[in-house]
C-alpha atoms as a PDB file:
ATOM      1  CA  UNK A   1     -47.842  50.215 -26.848  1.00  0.00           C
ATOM      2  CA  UNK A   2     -45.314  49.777 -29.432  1.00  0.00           C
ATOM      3  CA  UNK A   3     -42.372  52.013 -27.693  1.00  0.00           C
ATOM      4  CA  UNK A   4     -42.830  50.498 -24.514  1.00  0.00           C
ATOM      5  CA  UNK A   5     -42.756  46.732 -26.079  1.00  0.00           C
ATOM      6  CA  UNK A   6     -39.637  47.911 -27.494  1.00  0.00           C
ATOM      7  CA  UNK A   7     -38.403  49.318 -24.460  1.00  0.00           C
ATOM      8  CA  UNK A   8     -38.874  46.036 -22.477  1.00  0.00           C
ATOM      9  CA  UNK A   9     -36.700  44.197 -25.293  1.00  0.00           C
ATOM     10  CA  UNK A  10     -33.992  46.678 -24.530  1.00  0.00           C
ATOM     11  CA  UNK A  11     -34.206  45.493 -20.713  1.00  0.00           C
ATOM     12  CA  UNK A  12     -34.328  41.530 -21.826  1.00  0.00           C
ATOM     13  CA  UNK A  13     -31.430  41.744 -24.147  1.00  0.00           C
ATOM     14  CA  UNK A  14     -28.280  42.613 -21.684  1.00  0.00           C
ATOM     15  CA  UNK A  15     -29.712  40.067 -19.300  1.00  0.00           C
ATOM     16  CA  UNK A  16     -29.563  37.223 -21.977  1.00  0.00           C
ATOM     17  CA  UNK A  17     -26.200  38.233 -23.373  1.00  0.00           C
ATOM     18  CA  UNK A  18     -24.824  37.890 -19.623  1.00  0.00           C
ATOM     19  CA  UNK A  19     -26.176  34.759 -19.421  1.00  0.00           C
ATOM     20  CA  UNK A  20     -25.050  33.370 -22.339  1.00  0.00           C
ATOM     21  CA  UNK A  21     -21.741  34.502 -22.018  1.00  0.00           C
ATOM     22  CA  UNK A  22     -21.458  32.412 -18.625  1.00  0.00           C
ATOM     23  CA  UNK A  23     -23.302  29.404 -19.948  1.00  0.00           C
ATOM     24  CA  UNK A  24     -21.403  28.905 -23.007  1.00  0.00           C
ATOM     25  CA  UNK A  25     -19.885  25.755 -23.486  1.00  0.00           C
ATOM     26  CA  UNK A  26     -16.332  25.245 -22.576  1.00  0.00           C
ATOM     27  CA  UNK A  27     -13.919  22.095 -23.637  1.00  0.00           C
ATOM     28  CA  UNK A  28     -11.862  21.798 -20.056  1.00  0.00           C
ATOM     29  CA  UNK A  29      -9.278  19.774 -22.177  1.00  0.00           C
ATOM     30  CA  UNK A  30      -8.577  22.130 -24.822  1.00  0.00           C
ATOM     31  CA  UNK A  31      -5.926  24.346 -24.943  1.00  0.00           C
ATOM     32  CA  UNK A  32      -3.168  22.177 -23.218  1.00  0.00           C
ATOM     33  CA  UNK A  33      -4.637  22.670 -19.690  1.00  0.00           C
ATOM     34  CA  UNK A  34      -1.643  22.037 -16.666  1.00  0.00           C
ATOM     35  CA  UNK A  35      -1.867  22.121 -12.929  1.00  0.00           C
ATOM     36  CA  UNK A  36       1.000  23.093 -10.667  1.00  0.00           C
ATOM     37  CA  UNK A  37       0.162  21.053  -7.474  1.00  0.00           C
ATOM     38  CA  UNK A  38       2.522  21.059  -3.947  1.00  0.00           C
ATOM     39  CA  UNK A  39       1.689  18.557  -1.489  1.00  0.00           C
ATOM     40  CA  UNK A  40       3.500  17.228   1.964  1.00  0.00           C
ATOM     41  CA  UNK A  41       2.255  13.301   3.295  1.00  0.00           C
ATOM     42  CA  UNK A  42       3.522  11.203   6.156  1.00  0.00           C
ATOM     43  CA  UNK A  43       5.872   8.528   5.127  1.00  0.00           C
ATOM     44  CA  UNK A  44       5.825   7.028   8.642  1.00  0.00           C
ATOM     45  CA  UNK A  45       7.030   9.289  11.638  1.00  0.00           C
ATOM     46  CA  UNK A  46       8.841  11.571  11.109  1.00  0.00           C
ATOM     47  CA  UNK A  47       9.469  10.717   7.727  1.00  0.00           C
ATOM     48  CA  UNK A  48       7.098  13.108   4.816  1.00  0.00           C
ATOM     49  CA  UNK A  49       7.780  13.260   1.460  1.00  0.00           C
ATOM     50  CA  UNK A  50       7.450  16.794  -0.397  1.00  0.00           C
ATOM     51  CA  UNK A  51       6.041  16.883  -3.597  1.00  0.00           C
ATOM     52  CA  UNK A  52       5.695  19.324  -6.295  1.00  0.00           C
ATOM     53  CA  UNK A  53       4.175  18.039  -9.578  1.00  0.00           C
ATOM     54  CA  UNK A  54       2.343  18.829 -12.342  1.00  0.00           C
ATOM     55  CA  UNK A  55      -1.130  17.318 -13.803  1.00  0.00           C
ATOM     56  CA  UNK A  56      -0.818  17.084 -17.836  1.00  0.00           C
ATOM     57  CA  UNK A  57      -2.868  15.230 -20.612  1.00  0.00           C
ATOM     58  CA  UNK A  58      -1.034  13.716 -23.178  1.00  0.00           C
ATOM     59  CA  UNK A  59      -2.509  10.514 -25.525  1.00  0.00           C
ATOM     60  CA  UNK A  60      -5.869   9.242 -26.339  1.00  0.00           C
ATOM     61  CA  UNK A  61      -7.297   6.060 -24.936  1.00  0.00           C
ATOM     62  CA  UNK A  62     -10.225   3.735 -25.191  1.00  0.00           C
ATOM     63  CA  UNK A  63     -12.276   1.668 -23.101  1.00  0.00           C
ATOM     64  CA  UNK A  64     -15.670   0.097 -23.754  1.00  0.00           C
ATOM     65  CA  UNK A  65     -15.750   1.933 -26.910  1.00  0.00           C
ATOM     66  CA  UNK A  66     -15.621   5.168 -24.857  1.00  0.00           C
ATOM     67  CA  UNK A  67     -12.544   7.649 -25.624  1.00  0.00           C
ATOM     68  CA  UNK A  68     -10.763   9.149 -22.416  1.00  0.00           C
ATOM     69  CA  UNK A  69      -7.615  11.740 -22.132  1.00  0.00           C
ATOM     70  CA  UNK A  70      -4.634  10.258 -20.651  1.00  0.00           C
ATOM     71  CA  UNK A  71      -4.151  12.482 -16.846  1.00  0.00           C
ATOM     72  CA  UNK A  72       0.141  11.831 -16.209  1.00  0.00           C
ATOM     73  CA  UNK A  73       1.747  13.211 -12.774  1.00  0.00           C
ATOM     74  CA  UNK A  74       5.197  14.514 -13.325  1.00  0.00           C
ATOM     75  CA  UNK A  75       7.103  15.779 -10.530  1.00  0.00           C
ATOM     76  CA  UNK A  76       9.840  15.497  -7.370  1.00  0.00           C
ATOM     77  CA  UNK A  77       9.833  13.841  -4.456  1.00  0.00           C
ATOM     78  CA  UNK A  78      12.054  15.159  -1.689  1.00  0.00           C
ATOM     79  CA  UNK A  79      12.066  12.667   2.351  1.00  0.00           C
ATOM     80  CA  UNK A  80      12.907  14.890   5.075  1.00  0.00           C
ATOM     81  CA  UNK A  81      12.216  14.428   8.665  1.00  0.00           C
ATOM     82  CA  UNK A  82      11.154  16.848  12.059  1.00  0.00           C
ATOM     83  CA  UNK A  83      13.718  14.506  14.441  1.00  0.00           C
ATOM     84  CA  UNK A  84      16.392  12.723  14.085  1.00  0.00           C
ATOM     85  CA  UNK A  85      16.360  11.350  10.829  1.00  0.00           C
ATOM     86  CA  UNK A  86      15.735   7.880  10.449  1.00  0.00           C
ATOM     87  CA  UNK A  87      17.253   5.499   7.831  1.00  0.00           C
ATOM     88  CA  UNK A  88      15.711   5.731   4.517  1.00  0.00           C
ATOM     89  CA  UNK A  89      14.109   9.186   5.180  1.00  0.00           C
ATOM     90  CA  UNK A  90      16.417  11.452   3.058  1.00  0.00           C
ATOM     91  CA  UNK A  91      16.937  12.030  -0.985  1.00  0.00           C
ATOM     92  CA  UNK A  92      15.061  13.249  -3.962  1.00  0.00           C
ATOM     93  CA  UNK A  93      13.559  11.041  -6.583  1.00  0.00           C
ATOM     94  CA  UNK A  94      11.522  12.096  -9.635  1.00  0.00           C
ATOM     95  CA  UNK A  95       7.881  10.189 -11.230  1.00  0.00           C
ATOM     96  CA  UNK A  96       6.326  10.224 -14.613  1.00  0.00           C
ATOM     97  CA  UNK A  97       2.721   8.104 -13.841  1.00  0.00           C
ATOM     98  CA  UNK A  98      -0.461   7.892 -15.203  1.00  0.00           C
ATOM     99  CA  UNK A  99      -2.550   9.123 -12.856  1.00  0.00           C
ATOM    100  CA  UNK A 100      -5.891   7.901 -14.241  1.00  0.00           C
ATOM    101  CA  UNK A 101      -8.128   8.105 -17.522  1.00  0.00           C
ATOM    102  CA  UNK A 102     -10.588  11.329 -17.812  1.00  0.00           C
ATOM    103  CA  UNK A 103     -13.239  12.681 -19.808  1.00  0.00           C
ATOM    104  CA  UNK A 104     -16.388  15.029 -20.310  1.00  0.00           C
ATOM    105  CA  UNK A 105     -19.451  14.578 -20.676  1.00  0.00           C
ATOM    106  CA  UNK A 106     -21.628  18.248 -20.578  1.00  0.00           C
ATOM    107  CA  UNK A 107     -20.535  19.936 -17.465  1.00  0.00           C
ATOM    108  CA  UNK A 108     -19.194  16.597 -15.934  1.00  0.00           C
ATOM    109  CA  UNK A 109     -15.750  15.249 -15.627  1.00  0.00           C
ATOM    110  CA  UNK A 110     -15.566  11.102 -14.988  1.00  0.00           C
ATOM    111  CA  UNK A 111     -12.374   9.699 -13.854  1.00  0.00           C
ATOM    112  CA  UNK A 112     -11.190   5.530 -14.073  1.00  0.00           C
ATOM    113  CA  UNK A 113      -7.944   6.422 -11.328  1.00  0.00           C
ATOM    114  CA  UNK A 114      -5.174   4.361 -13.178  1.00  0.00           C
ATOM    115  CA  UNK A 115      -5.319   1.555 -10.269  1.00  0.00           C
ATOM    116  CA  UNK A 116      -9.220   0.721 -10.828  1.00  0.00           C
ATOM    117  CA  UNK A 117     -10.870  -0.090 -13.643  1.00  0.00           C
ATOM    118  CA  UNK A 118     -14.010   1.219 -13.550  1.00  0.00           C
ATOM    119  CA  UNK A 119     -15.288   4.938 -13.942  1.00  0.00           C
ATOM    120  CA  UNK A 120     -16.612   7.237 -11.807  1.00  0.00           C
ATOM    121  CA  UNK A 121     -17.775  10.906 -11.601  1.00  0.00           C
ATOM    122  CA  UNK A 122     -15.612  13.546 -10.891  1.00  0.00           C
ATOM    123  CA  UNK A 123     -17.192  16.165 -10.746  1.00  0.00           C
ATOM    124  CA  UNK A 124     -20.663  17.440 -11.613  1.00  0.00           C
ATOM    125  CA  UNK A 125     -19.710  21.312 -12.636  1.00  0.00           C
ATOM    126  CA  UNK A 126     -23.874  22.145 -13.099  1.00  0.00           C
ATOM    127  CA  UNK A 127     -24.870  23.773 -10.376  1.00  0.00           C
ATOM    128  CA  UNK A 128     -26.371  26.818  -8.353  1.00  0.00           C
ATOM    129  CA  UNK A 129     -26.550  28.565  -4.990  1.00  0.00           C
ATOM    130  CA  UNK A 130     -27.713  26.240  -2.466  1.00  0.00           C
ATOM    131  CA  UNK A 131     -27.102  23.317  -3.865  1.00  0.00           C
ATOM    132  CA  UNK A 132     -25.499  20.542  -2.697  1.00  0.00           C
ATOM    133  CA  UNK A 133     -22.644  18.466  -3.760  1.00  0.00           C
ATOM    134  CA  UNK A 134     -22.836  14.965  -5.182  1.00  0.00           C
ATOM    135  CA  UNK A 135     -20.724  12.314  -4.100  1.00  0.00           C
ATOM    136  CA  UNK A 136     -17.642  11.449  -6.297  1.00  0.00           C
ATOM    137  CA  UNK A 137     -14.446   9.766  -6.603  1.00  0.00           C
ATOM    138  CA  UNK A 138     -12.951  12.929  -4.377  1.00  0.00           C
ATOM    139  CA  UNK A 139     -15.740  14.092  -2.465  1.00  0.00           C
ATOM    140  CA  UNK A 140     -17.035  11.465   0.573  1.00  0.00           C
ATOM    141  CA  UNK A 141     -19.649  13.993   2.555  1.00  0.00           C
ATOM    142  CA  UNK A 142     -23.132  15.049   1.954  1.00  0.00           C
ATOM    143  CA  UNK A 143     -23.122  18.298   3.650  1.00  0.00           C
ATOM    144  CA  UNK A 144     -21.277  20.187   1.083  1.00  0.00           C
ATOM    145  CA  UNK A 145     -23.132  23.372  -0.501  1.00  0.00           C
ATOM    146  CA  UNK A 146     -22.858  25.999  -3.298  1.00  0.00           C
ATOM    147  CA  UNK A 147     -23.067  29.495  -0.909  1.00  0.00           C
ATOM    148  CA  UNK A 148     -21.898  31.954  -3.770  1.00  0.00           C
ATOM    149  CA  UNK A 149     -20.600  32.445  -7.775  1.00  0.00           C
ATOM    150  CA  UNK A 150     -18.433  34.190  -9.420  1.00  0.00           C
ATOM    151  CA  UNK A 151     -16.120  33.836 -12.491  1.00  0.00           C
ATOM    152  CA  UNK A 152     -12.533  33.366 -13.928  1.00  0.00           C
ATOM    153  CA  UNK A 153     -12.126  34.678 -17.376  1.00  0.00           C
ATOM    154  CA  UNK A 154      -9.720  33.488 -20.029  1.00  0.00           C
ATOM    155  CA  UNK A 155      -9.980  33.906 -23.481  1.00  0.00           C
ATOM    156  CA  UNK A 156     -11.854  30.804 -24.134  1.00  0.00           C
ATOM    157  CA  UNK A 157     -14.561  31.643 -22.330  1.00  0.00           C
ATOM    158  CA  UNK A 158     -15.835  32.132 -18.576  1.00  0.00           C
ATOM    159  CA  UNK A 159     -15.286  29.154 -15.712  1.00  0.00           C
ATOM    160  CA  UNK A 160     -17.473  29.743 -12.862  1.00  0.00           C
ATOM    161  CA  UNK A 161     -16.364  29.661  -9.001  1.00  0.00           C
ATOM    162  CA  UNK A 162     -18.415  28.198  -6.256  1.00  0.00           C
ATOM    163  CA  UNK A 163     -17.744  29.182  -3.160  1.00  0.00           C
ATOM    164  CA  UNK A 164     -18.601  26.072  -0.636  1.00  0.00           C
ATOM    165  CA  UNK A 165     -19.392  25.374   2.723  1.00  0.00           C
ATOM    166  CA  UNK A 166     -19.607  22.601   5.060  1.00  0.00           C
ATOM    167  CA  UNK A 167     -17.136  19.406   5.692  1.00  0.00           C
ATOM    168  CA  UNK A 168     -14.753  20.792   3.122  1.00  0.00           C
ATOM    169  CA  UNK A 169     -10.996  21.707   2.952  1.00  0.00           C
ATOM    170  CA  UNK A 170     -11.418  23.428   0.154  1.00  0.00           C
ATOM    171  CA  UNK A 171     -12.539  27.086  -0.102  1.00  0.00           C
ATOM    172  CA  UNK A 172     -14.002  26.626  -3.398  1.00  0.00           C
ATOM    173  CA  UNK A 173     -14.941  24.500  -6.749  1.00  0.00           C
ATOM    174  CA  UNK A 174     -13.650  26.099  -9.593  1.00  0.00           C
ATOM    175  CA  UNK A 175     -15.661  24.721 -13.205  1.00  0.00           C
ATOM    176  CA  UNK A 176     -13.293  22.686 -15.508  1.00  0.00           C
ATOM    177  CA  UNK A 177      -9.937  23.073 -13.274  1.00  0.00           C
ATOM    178  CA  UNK A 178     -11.148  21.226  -9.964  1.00  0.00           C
ATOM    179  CA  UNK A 179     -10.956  22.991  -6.070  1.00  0.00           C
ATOM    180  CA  UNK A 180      -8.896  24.952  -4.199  1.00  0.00           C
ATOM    181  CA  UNK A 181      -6.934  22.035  -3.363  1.00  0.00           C
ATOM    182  CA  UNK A 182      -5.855  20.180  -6.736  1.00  0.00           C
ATOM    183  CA  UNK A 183      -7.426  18.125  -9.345  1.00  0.00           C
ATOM    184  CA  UNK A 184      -8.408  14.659  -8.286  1.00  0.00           C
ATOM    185  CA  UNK A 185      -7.247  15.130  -4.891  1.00  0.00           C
ATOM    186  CA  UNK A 186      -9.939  15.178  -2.143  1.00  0.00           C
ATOM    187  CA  UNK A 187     -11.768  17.793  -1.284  1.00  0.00           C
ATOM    188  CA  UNK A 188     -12.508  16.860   1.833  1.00  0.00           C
ATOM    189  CA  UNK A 189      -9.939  16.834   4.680  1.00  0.00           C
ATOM    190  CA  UNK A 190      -7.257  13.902   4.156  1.00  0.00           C
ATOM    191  CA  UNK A 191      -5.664  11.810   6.866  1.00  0.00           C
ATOM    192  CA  UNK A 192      -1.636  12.614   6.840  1.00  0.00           C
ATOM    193  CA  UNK A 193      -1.770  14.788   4.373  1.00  0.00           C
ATOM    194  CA  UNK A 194      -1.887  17.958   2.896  1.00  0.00           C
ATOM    195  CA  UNK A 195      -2.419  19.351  -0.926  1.00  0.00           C
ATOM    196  CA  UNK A 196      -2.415  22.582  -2.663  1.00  0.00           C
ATOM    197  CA  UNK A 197      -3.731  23.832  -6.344  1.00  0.00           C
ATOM    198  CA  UNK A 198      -0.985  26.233  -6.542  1.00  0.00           C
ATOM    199  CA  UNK A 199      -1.566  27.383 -10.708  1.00  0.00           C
ATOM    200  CA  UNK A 200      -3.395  26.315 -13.483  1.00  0.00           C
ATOM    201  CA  UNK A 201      -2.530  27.090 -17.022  1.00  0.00           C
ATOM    202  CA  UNK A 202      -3.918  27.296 -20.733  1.00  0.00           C
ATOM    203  CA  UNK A 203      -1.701  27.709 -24.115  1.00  0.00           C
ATOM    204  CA  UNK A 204       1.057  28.646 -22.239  1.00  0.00           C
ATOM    205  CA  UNK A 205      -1.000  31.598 -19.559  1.00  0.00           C
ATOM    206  CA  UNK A 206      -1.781  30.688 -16.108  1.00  0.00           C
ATOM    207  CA  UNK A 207      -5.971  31.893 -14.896  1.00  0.00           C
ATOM    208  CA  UNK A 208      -6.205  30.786 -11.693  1.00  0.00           C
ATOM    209  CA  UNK A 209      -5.421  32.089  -9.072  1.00  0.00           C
ATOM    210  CA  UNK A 210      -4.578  34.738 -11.433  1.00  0.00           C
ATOM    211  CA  UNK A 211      -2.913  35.582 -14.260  1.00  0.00           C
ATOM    212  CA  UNK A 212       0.738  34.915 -14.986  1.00  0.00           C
ATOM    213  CA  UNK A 213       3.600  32.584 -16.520  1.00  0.00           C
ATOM    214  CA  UNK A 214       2.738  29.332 -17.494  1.00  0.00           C
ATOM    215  CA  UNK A 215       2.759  26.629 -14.773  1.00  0.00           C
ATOM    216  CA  UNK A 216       4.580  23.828 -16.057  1.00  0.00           C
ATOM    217  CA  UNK A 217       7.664  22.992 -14.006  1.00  0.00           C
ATOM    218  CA  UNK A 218       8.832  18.987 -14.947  1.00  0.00           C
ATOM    219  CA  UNK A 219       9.180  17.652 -18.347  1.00  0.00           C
ATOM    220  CA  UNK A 220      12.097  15.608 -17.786  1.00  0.00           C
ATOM    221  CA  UNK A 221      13.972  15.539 -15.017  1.00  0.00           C
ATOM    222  CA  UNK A 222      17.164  13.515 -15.154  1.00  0.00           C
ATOM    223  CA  UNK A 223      18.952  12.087 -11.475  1.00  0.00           C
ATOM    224  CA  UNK A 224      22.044  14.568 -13.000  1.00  0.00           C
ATOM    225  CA  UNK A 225      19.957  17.657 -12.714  1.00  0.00           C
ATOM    226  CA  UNK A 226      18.837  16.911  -9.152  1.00  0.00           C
ATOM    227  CA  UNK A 227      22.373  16.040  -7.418  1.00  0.00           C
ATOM    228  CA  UNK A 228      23.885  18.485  -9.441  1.00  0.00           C
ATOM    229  CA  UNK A 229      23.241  21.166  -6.316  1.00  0.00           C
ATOM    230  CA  UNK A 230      24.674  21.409  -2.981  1.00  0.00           C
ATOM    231  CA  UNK A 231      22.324  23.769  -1.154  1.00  0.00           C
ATOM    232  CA  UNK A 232      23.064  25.243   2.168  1.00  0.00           C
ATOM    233  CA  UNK A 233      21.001  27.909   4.615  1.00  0.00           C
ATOM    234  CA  UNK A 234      22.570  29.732   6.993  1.00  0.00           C
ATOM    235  CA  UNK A 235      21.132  31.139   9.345  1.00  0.00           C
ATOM    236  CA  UNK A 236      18.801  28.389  10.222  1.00  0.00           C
ATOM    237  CA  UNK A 237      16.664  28.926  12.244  1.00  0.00           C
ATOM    238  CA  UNK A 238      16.371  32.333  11.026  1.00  0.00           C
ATOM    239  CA  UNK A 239      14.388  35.068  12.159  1.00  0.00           C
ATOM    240  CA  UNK A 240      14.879  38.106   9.736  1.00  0.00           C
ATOM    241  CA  UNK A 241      16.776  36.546   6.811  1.00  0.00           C
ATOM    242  CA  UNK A 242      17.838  33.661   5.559  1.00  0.00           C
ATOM    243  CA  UNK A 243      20.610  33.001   2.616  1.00  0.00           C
ATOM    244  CA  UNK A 244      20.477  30.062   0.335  1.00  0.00           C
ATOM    245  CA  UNK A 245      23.690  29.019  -1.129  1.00  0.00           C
ATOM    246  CA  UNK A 246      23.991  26.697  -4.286  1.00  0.00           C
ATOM    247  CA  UNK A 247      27.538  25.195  -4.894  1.00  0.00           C
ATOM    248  CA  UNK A 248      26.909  26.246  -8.344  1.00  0.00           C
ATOM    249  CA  UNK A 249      25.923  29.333  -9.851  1.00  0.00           C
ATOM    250  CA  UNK A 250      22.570  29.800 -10.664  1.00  0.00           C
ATOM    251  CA  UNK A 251      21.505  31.070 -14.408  1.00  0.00           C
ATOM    252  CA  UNK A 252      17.323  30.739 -14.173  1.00  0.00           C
ATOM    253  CA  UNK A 253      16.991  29.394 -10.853  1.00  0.00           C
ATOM    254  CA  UNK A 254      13.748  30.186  -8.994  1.00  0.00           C
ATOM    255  CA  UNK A 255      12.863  29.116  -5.005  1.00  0.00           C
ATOM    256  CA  UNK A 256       9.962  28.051  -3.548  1.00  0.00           C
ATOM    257  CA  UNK A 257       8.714  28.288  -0.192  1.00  0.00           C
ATOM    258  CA  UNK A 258       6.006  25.832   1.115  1.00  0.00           C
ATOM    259  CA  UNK A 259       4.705  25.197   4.468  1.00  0.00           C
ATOM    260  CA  UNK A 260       4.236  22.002   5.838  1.00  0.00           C
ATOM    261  CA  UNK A 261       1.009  21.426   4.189  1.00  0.00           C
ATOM    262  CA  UNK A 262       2.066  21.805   1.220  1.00  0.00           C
ATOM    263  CA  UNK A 263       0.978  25.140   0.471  1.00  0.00           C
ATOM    264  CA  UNK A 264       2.831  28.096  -1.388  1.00  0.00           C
ATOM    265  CA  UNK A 265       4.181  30.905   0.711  1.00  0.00           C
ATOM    266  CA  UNK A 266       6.968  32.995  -1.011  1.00  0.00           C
ATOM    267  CA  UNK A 267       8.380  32.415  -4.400  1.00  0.00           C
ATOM    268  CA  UNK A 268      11.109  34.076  -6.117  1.00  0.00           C
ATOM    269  CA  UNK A 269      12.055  33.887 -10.245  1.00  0.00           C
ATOM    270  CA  UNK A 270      14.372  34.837 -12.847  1.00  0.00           C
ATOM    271  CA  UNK A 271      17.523  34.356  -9.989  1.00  0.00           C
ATOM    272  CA  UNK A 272      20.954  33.717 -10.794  1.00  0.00           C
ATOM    273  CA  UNK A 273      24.377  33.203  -8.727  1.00  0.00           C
ATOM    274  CA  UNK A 274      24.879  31.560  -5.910  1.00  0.00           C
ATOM    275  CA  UNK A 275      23.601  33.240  -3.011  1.00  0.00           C
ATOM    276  CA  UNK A 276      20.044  34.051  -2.721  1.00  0.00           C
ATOM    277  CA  UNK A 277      18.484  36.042   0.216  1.00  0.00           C
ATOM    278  CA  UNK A 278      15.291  35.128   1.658  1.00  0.00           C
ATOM    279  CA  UNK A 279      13.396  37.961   3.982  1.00  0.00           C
ATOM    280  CA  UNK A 280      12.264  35.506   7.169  1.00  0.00           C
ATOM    281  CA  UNK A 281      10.360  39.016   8.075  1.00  0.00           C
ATOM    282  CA  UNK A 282       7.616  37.942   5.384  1.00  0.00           C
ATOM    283  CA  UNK A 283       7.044  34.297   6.871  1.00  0.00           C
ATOM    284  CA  UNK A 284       5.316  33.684   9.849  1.00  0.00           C
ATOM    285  CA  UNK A 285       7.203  31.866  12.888  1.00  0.00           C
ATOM    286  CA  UNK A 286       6.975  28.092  11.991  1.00  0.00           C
ATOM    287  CA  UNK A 287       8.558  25.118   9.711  1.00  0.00           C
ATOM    288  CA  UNK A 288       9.160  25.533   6.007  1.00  0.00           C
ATOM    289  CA  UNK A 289       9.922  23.875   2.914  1.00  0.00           C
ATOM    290  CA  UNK A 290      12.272  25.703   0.740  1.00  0.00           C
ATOM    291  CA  UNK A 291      13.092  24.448  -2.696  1.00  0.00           C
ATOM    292  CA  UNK A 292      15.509  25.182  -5.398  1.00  0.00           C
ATOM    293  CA  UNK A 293      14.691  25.269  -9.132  1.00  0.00           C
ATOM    294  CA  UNK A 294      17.327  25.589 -11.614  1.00  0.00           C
ATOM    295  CA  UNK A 295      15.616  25.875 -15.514  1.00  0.00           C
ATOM    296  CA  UNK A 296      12.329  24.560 -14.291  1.00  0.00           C
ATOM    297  CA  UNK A 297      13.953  21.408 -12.903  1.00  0.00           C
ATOM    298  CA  UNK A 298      14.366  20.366  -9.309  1.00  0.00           C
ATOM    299  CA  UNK A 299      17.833  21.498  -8.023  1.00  0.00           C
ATOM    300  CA  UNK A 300      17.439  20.684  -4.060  1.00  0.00           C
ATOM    301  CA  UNK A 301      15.173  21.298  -1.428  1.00  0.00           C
ATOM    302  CA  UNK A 302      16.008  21.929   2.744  1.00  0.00           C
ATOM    303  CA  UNK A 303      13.876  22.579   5.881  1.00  0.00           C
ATOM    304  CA  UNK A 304      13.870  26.240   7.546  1.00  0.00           C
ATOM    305  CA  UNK A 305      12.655  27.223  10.710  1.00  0.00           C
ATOM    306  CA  UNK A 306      11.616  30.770  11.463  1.00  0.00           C
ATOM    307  CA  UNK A 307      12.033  31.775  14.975  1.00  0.00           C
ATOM    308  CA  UNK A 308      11.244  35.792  16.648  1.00  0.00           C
END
């Protein structure tokens, strides 16, 4: 009676390790989290504006005795048109905002979005297959489910993925970082608009999607650094390559490619001169975004269209 107790202990004891390792508790705010978000909105037709910023928490505040993490959005703006461009729809422009005032509480993340004054939930992180999720400052349907879990590990610990279904943009909720699709954007489908979690970084390391360099791109980005670049395609349209040329040579210049939703499609590092090729052969026929990065700071940004 004896060995087989013990044998049954044996069985218990992985189980409950496995589960404790995914339920252990995880500060979201630690470790100097950053997002990497792209997005592309309608300005008016056929004006959009291109964006590529970063989510970062920096300061302490207080409100109703309650102590929140300061959320800033840091990025570039770049107008550009599909027509004839119209007056006002061209140029680059950089923001530094607050973007609102979050903090935890358990597996929850509250928000007070920097023009309201009163908090709401975020997001609800506690939850399991088949369940449904609650309405928040981002999320406006009740048809949204858990289908599936799995995990992203980091050194700090385990942040589960839930895979969702129903009226839903985004492909999944991922626990402390947000969805698929950014941070405090929606996760449902938005009107003239479209958004895209590109990378997600603690200490330095990005975890999701995967592993890499850290995702920071703007601290400071002075009106210099972004008219300091003439930047040129040719051919355009293209429909095997394309070549970008900078009327300055390059020393850490990256480029990124984006379609029209915002989303990334090709990106290139560690580039330097003033020509750079870009293989049209790995983008599908259609608009694109592409943008130039010289040290981490916006250098320029043009459309390109891929023809076959």
């Amino acid at each position: 009676m004896k060995k087989r107790y013990f044998k049954l202990l044996l069985l218990i004891c992985p189980i409950t390790l496995i589960h404790e390792a995914f339920a252990q508790d995880f500060d979201y705010f630690a470790y100097q989290p950053v997002w990497r978000m792209a997005s592309m909105c309608a300005q008016g037709y056929p004006c959009v504006a291109s964006n590529t910023y970063n989510y970062v928490l920096e300061g302490d505040s207080v409100v109703n005795s309650v102590e929140y993490k300061v959320l800033y959005s840091r990025g570039t703006s770049v107008l550009m048109w599909f027509d004839n461009p119209p007056a006002g729809c061209s140029g680059s422009s950089t923001f530094d905002n607050v973007a609102g005032l979050v903090r935890i509480e358990g597996k929850k993340i509250f928000i007070i979005p920097a023009w309201e004054s009163t908090e709401q939930l975020l997001y609800d992180f506690d939850l399991e297959v088949g369940n449904t999720l609650p309405l928040t400052y981002n999320n406006y349907q009740e048809n949204i489910t858990v289908i599936g879990i799995d995990s992203i590990n980091t050194p700090y610990g385990y942040l589960q993925r839930f895979a969702l279904a129903g009226d839903t943009w985004s492909e999944y909720l991922i626990e402390g970082i947000g969805h698929s699709k950014g941070f405090i954007e929606p996760i449902n489908v938005p009107l003239e608009c479209g958004y895209e979690l590109q990378c997600y970084s603690l200490e330095d390391e990005a975890y999701y999607p995967g592993p890499g360099l850290p995702c920071l791109i703007v601290s400071s980005v002075s009106e210099k650094a972004l008219h300091s670049y003439g930047l040129g395609l040719y051919p355009n349209p293209a429909s095997t390559y394309t070549m970008i040329a900078a009327d300055m040579p390059l020393l850490n210049g990256s480029v990124r490619v984006t379609d029209t939703n915002g989303r990334m499609i090709l990106e290139q590092n560690g580039l330097s001169g003033q020509k750079i090729r870009i293989d049209a052969l790995l983008l599908e026929p259609g608009l694109y975004i592409v943008q130039l990065y010289e040290s981490q700071q916006f250098a320029g940004a043009k459309k390109l269209i891929i023809t076959r």
